[in-house]
PDB file of N, CA and C in Angstrom:
ATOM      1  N   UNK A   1      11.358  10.018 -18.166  1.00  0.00           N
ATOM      2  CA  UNK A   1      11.150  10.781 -16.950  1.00  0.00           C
ATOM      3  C   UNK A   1      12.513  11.173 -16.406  1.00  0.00           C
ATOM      4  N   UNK A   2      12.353  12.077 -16.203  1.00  0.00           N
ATOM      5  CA  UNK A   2      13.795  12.891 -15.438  1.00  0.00           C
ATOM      6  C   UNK A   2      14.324  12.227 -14.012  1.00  0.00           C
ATOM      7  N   UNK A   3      15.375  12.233 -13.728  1.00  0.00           N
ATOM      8  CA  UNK A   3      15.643  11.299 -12.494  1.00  0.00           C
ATOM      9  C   UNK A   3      15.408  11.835 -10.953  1.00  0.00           C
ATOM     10  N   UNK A   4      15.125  13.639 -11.014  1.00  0.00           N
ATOM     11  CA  UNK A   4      14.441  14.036  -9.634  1.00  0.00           C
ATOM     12  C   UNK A   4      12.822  13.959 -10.180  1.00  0.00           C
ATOM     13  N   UNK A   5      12.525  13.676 -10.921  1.00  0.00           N
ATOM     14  CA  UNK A   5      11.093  13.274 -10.713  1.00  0.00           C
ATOM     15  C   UNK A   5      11.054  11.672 -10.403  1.00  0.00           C
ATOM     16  N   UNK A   6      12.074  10.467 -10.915  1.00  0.00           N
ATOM     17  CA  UNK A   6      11.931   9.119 -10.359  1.00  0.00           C
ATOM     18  C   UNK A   6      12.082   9.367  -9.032  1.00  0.00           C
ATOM     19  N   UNK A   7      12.809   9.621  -8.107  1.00  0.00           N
ATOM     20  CA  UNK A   7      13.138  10.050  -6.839  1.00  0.00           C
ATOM     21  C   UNK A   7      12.388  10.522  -6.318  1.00  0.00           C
ATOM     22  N   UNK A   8      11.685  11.763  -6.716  1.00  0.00           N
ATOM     23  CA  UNK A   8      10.100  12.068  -6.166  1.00  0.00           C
ATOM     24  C   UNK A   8       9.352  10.958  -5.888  1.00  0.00           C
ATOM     25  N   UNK A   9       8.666  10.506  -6.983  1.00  0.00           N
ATOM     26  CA  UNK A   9       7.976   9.192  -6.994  1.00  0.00           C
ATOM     27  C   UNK A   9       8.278   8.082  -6.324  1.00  0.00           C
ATOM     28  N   UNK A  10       9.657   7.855  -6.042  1.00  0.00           N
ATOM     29  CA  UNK A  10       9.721   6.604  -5.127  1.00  0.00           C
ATOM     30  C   UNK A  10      10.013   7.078  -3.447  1.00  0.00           C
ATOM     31  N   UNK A  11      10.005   8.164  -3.237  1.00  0.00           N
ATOM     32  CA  UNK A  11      10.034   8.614  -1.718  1.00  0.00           C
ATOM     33  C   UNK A  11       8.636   9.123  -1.407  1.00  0.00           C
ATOM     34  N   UNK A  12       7.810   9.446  -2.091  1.00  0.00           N
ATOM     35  CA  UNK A  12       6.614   9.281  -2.492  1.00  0.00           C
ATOM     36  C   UNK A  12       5.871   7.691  -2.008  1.00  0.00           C
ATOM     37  N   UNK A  13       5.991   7.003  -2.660  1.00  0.00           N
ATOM     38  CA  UNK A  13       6.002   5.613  -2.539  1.00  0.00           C
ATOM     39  C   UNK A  13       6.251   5.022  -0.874  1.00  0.00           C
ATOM     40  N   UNK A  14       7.685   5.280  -1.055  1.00  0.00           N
ATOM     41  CA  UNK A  14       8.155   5.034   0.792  1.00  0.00           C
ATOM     42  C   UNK A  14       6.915   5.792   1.473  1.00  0.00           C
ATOM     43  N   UNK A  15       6.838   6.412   1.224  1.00  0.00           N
ATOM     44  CA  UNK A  15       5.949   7.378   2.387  1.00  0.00           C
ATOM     45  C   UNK A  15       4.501   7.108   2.708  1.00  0.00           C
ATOM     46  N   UNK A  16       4.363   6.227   1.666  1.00  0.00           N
ATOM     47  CA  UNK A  16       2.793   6.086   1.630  1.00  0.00           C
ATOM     48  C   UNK A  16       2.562   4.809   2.408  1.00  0.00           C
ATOM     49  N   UNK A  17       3.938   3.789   1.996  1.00  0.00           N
ATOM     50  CA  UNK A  17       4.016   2.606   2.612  1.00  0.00           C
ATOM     51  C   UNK A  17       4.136   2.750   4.253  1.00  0.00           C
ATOM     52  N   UNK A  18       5.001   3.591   4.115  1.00  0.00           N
ATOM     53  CA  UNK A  18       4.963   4.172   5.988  1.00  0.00           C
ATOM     54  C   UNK A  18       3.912   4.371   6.617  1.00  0.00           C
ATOM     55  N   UNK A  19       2.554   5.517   5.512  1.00  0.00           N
ATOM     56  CA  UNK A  19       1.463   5.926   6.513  1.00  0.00           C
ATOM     57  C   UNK A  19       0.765   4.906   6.370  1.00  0.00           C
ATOM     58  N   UNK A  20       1.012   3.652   5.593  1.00  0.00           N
ATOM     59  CA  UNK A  20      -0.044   2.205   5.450  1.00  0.00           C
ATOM     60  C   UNK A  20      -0.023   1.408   6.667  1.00  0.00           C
ATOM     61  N   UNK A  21       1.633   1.325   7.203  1.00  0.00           N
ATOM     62  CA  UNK A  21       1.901   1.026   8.341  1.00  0.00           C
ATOM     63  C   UNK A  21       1.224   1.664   9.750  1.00  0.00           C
ATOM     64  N   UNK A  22       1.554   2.871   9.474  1.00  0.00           N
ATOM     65  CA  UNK A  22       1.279   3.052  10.851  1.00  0.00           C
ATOM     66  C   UNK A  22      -0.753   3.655  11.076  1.00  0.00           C
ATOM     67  N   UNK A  23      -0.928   2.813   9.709  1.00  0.00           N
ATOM     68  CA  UNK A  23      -2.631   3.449  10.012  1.00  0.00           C
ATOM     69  C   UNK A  23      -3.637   1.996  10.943  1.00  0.00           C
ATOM     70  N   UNK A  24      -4.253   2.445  11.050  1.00  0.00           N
ATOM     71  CA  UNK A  24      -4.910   1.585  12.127  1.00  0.00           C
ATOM     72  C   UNK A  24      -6.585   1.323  11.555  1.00  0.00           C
ATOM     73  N   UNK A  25      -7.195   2.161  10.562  1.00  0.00           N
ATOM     74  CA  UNK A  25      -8.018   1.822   9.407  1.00  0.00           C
ATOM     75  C   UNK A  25      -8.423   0.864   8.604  1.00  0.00           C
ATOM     76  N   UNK A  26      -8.662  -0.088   8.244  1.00  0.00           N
ATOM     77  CA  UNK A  26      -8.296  -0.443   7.478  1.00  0.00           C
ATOM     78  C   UNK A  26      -8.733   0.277   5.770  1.00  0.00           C
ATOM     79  N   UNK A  27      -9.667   0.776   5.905  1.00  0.00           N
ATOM     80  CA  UNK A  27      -9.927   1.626   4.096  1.00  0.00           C
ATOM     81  C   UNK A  27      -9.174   2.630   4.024  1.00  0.00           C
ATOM     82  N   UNK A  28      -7.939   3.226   5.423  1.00  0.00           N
ATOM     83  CA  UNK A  28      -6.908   4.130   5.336  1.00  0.00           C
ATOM     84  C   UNK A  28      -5.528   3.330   4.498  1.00  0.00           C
ATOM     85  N   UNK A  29      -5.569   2.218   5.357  1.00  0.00           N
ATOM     86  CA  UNK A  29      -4.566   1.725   4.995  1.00  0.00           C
ATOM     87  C   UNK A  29      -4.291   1.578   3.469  1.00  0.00           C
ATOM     88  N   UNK A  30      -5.599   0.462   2.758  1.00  0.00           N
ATOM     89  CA  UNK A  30      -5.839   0.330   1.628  1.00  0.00           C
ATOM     90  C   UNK A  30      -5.678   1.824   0.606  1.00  0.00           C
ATOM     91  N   UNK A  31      -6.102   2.449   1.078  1.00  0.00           N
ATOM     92  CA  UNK A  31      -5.833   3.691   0.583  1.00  0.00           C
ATOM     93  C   UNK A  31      -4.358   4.144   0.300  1.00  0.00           C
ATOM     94  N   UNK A  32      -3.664   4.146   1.672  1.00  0.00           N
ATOM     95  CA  UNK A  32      -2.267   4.386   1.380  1.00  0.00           C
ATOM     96  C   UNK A  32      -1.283   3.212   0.372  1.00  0.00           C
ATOM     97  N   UNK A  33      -1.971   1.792   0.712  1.00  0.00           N
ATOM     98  CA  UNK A  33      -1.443   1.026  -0.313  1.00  0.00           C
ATOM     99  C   UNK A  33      -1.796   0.986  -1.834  1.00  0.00           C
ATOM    100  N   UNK A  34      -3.231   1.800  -2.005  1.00  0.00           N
ATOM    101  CA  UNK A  34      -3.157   2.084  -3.801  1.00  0.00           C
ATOM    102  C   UNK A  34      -2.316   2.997  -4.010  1.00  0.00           C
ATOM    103  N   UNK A  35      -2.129   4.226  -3.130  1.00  0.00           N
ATOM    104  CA  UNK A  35      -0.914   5.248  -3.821  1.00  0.00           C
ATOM    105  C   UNK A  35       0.617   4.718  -3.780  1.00  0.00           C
ATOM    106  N   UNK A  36       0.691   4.193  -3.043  1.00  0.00           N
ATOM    107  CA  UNK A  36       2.294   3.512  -3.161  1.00  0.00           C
ATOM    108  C   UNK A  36       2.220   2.893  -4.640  1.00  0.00           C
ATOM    109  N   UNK A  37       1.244   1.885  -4.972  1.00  0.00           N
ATOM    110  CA  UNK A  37       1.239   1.393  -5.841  1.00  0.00           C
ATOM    111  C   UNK A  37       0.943   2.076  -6.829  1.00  0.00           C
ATOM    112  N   UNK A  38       0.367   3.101  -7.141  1.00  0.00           N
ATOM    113  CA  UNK A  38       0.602   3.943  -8.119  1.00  0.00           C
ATOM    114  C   UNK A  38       1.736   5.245  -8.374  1.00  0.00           C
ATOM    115  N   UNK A  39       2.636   5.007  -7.793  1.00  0.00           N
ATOM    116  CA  UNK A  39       3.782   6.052  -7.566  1.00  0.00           C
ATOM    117  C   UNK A  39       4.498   5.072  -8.001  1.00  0.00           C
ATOM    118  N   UNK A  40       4.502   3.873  -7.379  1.00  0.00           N
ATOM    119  CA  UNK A  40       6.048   2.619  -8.002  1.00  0.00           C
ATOM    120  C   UNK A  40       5.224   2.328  -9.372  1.00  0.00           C
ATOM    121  N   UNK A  41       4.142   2.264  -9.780  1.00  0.00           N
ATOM    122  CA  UNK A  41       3.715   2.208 -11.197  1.00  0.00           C
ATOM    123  C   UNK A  41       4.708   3.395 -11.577  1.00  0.00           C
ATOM    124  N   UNK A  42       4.830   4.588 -11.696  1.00  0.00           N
ATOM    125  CA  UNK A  42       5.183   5.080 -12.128  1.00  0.00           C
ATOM    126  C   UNK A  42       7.105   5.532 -12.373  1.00  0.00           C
ATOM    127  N   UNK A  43       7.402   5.255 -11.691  1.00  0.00           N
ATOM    128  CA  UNK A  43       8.501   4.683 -11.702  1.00  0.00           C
ATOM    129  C   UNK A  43       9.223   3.646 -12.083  1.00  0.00           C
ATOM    130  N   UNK A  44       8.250   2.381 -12.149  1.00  0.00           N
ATOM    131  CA  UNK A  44       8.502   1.060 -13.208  1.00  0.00           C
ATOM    132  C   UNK A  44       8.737   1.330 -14.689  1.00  0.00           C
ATOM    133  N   UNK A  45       7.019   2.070 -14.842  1.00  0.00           N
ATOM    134  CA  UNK A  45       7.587   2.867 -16.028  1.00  0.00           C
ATOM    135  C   UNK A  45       8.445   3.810 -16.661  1.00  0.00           C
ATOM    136  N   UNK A  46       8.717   4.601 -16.120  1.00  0.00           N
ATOM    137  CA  UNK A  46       9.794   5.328 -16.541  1.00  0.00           C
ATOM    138  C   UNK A  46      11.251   4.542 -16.591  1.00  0.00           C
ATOM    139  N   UNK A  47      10.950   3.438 -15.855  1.00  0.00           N
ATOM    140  CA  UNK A  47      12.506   2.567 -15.678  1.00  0.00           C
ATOM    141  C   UNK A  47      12.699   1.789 -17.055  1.00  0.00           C
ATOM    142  N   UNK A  48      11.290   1.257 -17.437  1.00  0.00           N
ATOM    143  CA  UNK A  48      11.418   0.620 -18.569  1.00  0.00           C
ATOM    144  C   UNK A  48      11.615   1.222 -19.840  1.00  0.00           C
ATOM    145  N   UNK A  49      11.010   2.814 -19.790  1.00  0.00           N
ATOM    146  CA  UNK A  49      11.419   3.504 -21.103  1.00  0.00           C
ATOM    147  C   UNK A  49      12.503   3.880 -21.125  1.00  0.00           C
ATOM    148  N   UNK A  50      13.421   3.825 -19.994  1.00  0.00           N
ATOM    149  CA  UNK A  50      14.896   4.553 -19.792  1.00  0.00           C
ATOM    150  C   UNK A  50      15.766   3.170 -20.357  1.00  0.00           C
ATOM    151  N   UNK A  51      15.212   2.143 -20.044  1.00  0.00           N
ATOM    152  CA  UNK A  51      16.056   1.034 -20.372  1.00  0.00           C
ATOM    153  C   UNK A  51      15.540   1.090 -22.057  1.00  0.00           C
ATOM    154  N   UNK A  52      14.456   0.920 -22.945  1.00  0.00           N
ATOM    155  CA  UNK A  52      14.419   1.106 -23.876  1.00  0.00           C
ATOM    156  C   UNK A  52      14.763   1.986 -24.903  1.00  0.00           C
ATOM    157  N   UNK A  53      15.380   2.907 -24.536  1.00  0.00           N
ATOM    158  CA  UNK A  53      16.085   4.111 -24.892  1.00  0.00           C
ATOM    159  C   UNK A  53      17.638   3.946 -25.249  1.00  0.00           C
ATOM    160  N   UNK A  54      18.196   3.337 -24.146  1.00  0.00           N
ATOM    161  CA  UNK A  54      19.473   3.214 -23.612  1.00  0.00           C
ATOM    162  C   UNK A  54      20.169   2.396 -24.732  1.00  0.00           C
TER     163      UNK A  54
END
């Protein structure tokens, strides 16, 4: 993965964690905490194929 797409994905991430925070929902919240967690999924991965590469 290219490194402005890791950067996407992890401000992405921040952001979701932010609207998890400030939601008052709770199936909002949960919500915003599966996409964080699937944006830093994606970024884990790409970290690990960059290190396997390297």
């Amino acid at each position: 993965m290219r490194e402005p797409d890791q950067s996407y994905y992890q401000r992405r991430a921040e952001a979701e964690l932010a609207h998890a925070q400030q939601s008052t929902l709770k199936p909002v919240v949960q919500a915003h905490y599966e996409l964080a967690e699937a944006y830093l999924r994606k970024v884990s991965l790409a970290e690990r194929a960059e290190g396997a590469t390297s």
